[in-house]
Protein backbone atom coordinates (compact mmCIF):
# COMPACT_ATOMS: atom_id res chain seq x y z
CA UNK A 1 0.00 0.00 0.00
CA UNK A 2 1.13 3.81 -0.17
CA UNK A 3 2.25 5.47 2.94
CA UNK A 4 3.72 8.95 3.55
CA UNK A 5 6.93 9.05 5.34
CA UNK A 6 9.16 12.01 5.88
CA UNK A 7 12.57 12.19 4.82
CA UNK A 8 14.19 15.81 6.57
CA UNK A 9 13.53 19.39 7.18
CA UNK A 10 10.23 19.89 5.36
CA UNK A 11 10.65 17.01 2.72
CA UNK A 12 8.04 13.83 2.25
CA UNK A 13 7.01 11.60 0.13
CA UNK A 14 4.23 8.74 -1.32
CA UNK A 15 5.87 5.40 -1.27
CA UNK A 16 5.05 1.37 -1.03
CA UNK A 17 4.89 0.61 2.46
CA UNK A 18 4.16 -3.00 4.60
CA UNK A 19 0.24 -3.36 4.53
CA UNK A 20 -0.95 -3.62 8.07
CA UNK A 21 -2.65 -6.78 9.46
CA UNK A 22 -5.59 -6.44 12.05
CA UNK A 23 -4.04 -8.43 15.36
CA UNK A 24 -6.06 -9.57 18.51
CA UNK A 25 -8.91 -6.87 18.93
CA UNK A 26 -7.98 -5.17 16.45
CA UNK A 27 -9.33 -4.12 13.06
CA UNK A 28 -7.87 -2.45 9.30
CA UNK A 29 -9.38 0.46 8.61
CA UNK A 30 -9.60 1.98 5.17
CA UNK A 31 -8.10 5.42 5.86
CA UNK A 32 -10.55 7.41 4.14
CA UNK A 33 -9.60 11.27 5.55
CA UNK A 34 -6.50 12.29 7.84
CA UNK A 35 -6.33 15.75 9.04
CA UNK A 36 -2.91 17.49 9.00
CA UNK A 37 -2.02 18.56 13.16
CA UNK A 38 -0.09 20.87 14.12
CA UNK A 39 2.46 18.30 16.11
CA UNK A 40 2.13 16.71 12.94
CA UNK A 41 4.00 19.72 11.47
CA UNK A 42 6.52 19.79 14.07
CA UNK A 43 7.93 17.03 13.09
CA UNK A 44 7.57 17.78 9.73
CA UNK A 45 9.66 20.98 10.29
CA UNK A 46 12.40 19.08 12.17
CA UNK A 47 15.24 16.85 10.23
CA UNK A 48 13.73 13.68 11.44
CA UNK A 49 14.16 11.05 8.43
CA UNK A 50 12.10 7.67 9.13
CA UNK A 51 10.59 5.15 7.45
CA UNK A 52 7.42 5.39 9.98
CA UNK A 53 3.98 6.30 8.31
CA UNK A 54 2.74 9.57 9.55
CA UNK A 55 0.05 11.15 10.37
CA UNK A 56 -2.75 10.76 13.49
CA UNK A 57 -6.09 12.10 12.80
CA UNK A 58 -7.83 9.18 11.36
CA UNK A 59 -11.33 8.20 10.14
CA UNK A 60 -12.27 5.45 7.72
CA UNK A 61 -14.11 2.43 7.09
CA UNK A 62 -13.80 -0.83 9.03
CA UNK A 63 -12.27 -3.25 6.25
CA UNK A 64 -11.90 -6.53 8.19
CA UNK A 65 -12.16 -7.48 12.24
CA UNK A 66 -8.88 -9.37 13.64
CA UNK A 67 -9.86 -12.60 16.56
CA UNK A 68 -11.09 -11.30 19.58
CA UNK A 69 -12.76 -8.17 18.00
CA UNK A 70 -16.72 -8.12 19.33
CA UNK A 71 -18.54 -4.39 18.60
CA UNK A 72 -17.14 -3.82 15.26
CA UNK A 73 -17.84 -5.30 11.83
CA UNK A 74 -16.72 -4.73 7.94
CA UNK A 75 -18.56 -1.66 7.07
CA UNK A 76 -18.62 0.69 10.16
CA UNK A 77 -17.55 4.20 9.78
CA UNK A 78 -14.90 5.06 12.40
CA UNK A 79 -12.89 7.90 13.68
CA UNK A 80 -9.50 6.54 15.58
CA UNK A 81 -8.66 7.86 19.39
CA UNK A 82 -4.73 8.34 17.95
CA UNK A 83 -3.62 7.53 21.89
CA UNK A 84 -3.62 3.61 21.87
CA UNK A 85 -1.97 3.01 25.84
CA UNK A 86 -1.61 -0.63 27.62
CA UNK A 87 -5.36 -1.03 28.34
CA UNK A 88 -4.56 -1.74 31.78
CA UNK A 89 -2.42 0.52 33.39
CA UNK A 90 -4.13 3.08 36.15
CA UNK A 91 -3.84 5.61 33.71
CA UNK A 92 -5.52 3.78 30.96
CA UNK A 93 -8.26 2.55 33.38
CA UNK A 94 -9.57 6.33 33.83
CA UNK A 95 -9.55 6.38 29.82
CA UNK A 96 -6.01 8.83 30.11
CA UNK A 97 -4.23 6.73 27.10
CA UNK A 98 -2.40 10.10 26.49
CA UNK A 99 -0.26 9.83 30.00
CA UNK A 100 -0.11 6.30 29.78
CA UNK A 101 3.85 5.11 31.29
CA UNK A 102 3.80 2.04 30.48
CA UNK A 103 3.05 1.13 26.70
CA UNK A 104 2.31 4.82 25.01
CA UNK A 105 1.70 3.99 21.45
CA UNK A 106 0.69 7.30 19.27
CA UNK A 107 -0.59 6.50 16.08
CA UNK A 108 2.02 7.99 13.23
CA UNK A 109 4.52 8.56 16.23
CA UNK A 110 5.74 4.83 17.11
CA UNK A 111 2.85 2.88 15.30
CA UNK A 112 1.63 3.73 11.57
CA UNK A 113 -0.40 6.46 11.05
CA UNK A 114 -3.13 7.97 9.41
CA UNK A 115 -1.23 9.29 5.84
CA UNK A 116 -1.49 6.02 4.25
CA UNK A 117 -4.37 3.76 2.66
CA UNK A 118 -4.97 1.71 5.42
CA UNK A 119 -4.35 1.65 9.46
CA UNK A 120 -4.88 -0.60 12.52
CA UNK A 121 -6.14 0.31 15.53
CA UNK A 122 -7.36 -1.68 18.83
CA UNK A 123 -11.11 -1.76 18.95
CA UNK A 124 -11.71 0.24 22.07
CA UNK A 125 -10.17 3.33 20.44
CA UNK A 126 -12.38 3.21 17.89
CA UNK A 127 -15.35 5.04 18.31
CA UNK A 128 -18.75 5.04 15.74
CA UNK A 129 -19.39 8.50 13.38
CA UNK A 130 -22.59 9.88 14.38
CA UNK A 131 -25.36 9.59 11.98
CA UNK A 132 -24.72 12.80 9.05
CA UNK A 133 -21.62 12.98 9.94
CA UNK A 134 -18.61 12.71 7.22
CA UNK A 135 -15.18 11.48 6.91
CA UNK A 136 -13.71 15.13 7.48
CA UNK A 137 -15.25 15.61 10.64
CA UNK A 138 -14.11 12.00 12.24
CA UNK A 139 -10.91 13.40 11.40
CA UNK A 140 -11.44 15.93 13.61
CA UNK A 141 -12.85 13.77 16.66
CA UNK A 142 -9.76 12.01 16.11
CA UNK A 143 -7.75 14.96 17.75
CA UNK A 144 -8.45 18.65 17.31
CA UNK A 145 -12.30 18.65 17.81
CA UNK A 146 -11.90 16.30 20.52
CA UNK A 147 -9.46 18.59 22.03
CA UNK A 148 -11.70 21.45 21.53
CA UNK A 149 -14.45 19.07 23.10
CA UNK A 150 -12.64 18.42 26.18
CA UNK A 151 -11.36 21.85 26.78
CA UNK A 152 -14.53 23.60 26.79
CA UNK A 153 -15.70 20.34 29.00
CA UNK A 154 -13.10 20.85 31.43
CA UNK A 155 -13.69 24.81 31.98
CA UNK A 156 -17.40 23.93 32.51
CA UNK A 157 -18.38 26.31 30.03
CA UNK A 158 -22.05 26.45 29.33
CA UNK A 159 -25.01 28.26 27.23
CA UNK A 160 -24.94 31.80 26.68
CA UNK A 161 -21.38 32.29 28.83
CA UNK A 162 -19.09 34.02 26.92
CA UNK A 163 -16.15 32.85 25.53
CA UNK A 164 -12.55 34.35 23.49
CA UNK A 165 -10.67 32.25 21.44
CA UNK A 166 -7.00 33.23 21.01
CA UNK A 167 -5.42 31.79 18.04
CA UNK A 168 -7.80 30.90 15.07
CA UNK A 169 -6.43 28.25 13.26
CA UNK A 170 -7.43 24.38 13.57
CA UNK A 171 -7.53 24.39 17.14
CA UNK A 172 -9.18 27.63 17.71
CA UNK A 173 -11.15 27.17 14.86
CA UNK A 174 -13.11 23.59 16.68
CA UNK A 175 -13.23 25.42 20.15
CA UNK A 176 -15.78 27.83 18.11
CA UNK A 177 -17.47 25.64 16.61
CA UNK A 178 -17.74 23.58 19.92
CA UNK A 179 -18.79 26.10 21.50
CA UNK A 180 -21.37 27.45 19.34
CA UNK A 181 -23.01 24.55 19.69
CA UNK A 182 -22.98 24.47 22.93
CA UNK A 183 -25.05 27.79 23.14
CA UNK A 184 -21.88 30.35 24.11
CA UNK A 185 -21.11 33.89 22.65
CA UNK A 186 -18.15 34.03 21.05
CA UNK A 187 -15.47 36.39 20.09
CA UNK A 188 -12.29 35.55 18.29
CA UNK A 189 -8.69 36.86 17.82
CA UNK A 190 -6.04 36.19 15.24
CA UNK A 191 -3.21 38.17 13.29
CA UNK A 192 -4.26 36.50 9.94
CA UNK A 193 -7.26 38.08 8.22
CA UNK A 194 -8.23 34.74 6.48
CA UNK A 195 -8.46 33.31 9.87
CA UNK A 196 -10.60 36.09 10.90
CA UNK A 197 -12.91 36.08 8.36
CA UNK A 198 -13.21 32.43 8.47
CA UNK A 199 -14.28 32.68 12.07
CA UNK A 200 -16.81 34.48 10.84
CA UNK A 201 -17.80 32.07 8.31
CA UNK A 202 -18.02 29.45 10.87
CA UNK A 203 -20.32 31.45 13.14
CA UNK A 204 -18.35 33.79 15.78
CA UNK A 205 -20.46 36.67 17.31
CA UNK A 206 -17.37 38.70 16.85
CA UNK A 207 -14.14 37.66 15.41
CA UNK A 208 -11.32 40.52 15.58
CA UNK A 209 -7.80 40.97 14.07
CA UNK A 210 -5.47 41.88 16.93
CA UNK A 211 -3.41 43.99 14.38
CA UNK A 212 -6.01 46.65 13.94
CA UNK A 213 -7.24 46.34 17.34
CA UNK A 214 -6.52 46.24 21.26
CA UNK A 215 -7.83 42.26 21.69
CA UNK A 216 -8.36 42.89 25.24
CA UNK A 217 -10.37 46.28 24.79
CA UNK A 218 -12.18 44.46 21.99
CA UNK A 219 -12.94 41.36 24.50
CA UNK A 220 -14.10 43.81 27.00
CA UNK A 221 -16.52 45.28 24.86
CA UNK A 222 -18.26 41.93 23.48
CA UNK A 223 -18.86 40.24 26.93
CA UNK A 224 -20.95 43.50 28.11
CA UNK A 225 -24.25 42.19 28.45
CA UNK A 226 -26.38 45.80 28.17
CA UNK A 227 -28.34 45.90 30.92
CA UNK A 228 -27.86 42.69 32.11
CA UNK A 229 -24.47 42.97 33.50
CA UNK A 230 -21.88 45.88 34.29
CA UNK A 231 -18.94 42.97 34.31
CA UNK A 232 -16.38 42.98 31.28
CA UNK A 233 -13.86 40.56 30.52
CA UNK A 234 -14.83 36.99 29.09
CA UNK A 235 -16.14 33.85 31.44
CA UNK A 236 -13.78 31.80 29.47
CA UNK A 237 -10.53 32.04 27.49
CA UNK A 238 -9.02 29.77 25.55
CA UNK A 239 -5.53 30.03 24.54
CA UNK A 240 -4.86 27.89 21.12
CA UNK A 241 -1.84 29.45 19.33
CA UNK A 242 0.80 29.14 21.60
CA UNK A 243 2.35 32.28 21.19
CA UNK A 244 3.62 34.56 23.82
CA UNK A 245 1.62 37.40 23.05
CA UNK A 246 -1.63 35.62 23.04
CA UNK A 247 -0.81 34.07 26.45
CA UNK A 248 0.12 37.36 27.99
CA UNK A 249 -3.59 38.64 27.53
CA UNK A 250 -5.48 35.59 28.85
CA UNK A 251 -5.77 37.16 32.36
CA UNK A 252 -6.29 40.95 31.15
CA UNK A 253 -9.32 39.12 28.67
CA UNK A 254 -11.18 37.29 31.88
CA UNK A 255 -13.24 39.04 34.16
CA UNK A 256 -13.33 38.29 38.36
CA UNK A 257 -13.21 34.71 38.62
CA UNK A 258 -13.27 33.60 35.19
CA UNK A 259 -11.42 30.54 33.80
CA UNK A 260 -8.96 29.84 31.06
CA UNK A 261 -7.40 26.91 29.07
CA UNK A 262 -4.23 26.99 27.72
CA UNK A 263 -3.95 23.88 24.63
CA UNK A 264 -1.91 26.07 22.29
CA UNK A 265 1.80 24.37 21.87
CA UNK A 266 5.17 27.14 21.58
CA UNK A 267 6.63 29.38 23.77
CA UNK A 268 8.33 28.64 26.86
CA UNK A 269 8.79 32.08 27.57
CA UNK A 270 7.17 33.43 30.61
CA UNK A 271 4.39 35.87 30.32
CA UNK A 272 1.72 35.37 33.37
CA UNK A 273 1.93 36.48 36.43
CA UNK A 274 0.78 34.53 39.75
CA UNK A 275 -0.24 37.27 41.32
CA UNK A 276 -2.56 38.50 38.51
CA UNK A 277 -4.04 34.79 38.79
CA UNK A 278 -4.48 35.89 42.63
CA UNK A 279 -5.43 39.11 42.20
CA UNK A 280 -7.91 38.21 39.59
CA UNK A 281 -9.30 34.71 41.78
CA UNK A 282 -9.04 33.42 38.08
CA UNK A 283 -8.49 29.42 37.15
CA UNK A 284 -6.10 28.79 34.96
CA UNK A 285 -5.72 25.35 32.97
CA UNK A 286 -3.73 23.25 30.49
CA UNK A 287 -5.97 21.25 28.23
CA UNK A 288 -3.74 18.36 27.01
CA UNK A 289 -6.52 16.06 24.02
CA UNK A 290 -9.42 14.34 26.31
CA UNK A 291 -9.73 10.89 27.72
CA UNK A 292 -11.08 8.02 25.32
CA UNK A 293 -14.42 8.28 26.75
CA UNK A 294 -14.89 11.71 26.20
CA UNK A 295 -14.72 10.61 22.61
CA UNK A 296 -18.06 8.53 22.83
CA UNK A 297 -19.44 11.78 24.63
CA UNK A 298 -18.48 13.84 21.87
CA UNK A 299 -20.02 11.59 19.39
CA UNK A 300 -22.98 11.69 20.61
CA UNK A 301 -23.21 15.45 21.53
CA UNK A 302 -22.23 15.34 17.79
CA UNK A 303 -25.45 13.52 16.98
CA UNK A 304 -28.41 15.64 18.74
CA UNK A 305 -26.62 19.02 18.43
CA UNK A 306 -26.05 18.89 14.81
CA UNK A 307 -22.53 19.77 15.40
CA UNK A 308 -19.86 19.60 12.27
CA UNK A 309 -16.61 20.10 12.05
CA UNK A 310 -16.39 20.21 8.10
CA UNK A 311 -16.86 24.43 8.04
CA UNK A 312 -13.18 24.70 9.24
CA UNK A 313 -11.05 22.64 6.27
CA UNK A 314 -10.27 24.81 3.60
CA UNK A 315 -7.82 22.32 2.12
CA UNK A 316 -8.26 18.82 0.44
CA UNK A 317 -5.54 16.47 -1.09
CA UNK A 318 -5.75 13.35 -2.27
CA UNK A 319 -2.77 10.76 -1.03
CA UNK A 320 -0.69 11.47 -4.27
CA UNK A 321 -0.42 14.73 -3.36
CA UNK A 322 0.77 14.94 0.60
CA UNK A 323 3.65 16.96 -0.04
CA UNK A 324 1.78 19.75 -1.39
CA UNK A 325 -1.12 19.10 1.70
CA UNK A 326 1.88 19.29 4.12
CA UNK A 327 3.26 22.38 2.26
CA UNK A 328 -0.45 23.90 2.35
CA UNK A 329 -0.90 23.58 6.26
CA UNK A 330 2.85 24.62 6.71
CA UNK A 331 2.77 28.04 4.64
CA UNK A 332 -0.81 28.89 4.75
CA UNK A 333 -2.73 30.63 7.37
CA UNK A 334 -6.00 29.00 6.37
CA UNK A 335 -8.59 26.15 8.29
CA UNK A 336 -7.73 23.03 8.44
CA UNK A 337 -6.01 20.55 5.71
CA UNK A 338 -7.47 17.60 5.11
CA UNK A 339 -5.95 14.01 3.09
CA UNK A 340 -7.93 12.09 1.71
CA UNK A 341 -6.01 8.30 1.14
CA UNK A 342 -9.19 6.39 -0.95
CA UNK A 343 -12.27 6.68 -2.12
CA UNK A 344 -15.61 5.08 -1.08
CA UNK A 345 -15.36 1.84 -0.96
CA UNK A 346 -18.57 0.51 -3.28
């Protein structure tokens, strides 16, 4: 089959790979979209030369069940929890795979991923598409809506709160679009004006570009409430770019007692205060993807909310053509960029 390995500093490419086997409780998947992640570009920007198939943000078809598989059969759409674990570890147990010590397989990190024409995967981490759902957005419940999913889960953030999202790309992009659906208000911030304008496309109540604008005057502004309220400053903040300058206006953006989520990977540098966190009685968070159960949770939130992912990818590629997806969600500062390995199988 055709996989997509990279070979240095910004450099892939389509070749034969092994064709993966289904073991105990597990089944092959026919890769049918794989979203390009942003750790998936890290690596891609390093010099790392391998012959593993990348990629993690998986949906398909189930093609064929190995022994001891019992939920799934041929036919079943799935998206693929990329954070396989032991199984039986205490961490794994509480559905953590992602801080599982003792056997922490990632899917395109030590197993093969997602950029190829066909995957395994254990059966537990693979979770049903909701009814109207597509291929694009399992992708997404894969990894970045998921994370999205369990960010906004973990700040308790409910209808008609008010929310800023920092950073509009992928990431940002599925908190929205989360959180619409949830019921919030939301306002989002980016430097890129394709970003901003495609926050409004996928339905922000306000979505500003910080170059033309004070972001924290501007998220002051939208979270008055007329009447309702004389508070300013958002109820929640999330933080997905990972930038310095984004971080160093999550407190100045909350109001008394508000709560934040950091999930944006970058910067070390050090930008927040303590003391503002005291000062402020604010909760701060890191967000790191969402436990395999959450998954099922999202799925069906997915189903009776109407909830879709698909607004966000601005960028399709068939398997032929990963170097120029890769290249697309390096360079560009658009939604999300989405490979798609095969077609429907008949």
């Amino acid at each position: 089959m055709k996989g997509v390995v990279y070979t240095g500093a910004r450099q892939c490419e389509v070749r034969e790979v092994p064709a993966p086997r289904p073991g105990y409780d597990e089944v092959l998947i026919r890769v049918m979209a794989a979203g390009i992640c942003g750790s998936d570009l890290h690596v891609y920007r390093s010099a790392d030369r391998s012959d593993q198939v990348r990629g993690h943000e998986a949906c398909g078809v189930v093609e064929k069940s190995g022994p001891g598989v019992i939920r799934l059969k041929a036919g079943d759409r799935v998206a693929v929890h990329h954070h396989f674990g032991c199984g039986v570890c205490a961490e794994c147990a509480r559905g953590e795979t992602v801080a599982c010590s003792v056997r922490h397989y990632v899917v395109g990190g030590n197993v093969p991923g997602a950029f190829a024409e066909y995957l395994t995967a254990p059966e537990r981490n693979c979770i049903l598409l909701p009814s109207g759902a597509g291929y694009e957005d399992g992708a997404f419940m894969a990894c970045v809506g998921g994370t999205a999913f369990g960010a906004l889960r973990r700040l308790g953030a409910k209808a008609h709160d008010c929310l800023a999202v920092l950073g509009l790309g992928p990431v940002g992009l599925s908190c929205l679009l989360v959180a619409k659906a949830l019921g919030l208000r939301v306002i989002g911030i980016d430097l890129a004006p394709v970003r901003v304008e495609l926050a409004r496309q996928c339905g922000a109540d306000a979505a500003v570009l910080s170059s033309d604008n004070d972001p924290v005057e501007a998220i002051h502004a939208f979270s008055r409430t007329g009447d309702l309220s004389e508070r300013t400053g958002a109820d929640f903040v999330i933080e997905a770019s990972g930038s310095a300058a984004a971080r160093s206006i999550i407190l100045p953006s909350l109001r008394r007692e508000g709560k934040a989520a950091i999930l944006g990977v970058g910067s070390d540098e050090k930008v927040i205060n303590p003391s503002d966190i005291h000062g402020k009685a604010a909760t701060l968070i890191g967000s790191v993807v969402f436990p395999l159960g959450w998954m099922w949770d999202l799925a069906r939130f997915m189903e009776t909310s109407g909830l879709k992912f698909e607004p966000a990818v601005t960028h399709r590629f068939p398997l032929e053509n990963a170097a120029d997806a890769l290249q697309a969600a390096d360079e560009t500062k658009g939604g999300k960029v989405i490979i798609e390995p095969q077609e429907e199988p008949s």
